[in-house]
Protein backbone atom coordinates (compact mmCIF):
# COMPACT_ATOMS: atom_id res chain seq x y z
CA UNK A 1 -11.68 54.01 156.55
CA UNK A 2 -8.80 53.87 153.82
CA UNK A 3 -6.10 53.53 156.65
CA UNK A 4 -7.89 50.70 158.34
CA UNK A 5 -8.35 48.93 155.41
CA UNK A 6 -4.75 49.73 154.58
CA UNK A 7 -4.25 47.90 157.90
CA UNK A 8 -5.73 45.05 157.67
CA UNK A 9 -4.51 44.44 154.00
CA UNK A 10 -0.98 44.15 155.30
CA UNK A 11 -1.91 42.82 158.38
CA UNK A 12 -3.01 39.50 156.53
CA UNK A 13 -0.08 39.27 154.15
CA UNK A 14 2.50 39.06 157.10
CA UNK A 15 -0.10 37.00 158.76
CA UNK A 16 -0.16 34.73 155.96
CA UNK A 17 3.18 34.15 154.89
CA UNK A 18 4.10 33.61 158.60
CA UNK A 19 1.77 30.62 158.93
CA UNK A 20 3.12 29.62 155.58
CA UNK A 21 6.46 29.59 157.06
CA UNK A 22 5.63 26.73 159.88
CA UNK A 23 5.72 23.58 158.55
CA UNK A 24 5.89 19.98 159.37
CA UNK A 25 9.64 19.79 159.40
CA UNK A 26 10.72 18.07 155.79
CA UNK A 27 9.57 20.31 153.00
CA UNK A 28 8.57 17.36 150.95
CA UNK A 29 8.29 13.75 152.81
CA UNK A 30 10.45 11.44 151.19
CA UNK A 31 9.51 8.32 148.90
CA UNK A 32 6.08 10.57 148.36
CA UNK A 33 5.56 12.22 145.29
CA UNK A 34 5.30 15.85 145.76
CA UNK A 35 1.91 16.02 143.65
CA UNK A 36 3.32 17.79 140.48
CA UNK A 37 3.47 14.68 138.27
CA UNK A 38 0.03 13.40 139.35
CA UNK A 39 -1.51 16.88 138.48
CA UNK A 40 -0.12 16.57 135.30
CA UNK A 41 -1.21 13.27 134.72
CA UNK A 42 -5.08 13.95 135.47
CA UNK A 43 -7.41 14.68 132.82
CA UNK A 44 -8.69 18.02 133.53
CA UNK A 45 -11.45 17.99 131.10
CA UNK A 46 -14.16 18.00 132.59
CA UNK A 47 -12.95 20.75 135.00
CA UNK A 48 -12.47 22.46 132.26
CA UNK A 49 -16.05 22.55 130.31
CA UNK A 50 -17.34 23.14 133.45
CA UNK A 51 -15.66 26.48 134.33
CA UNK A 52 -16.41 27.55 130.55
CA UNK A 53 -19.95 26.82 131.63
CA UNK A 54 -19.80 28.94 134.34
CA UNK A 55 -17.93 31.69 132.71
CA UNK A 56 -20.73 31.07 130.07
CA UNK A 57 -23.82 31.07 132.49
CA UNK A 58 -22.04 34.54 133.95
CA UNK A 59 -21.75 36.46 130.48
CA UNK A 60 -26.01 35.18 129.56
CA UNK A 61 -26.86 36.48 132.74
CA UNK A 62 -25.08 39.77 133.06
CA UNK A 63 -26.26 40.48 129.37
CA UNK A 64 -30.06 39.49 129.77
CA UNK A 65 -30.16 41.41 132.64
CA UNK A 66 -29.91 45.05 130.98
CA UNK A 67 -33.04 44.77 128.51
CA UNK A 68 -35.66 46.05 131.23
CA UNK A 69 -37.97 48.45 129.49
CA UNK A 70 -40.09 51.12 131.51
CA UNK A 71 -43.82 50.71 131.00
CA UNK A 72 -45.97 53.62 130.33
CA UNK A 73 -49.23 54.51 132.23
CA UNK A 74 -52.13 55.66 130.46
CA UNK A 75 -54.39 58.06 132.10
CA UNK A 76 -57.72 58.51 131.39
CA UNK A 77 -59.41 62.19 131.71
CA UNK A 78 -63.18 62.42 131.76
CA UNK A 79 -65.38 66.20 132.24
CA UNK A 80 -68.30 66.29 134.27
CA UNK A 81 -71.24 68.72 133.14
């Protein structure tokens, strides 16, 4: 099981970087901005505070999860005469 997981692990890193290698012809097109500057330029707030919300959300969960408490039976005994 190891070696064809081993397999297909390095199968889809050659697989990958050879797709990344086929491009369009021009790395970047020219006159267009390549995308770095406008990243910069966008607020990313709100991505943010949402993604500490989720990391949030995760961390509650996982720790409300463990306080499960096992309930005791009672048993009643009764003699007949």
């Amino acid at each position: 099981m190891r070696t064809i997981g081993a397999v297909l692990l390095a199968s889809s890193l050659v697989a990958s970087n050879a797709f990344a290698a086929t491009g369009t012809g021009a790395p970047l097109t020219p006159g267009k901005p390549a995308g770095v500057k406008q990243a910069q330029a966008m607020d990313n707030t709100l991505l943010l505070v949402v993604g500490l919300g989720v990391v949030a959300a995760g961390i509650a969960l996982v720790a409300s999860g463990n306080g499960k408490t096992a309930e005791t039976a009672t048993t009643t005994t009764t003699t007949a005469p």
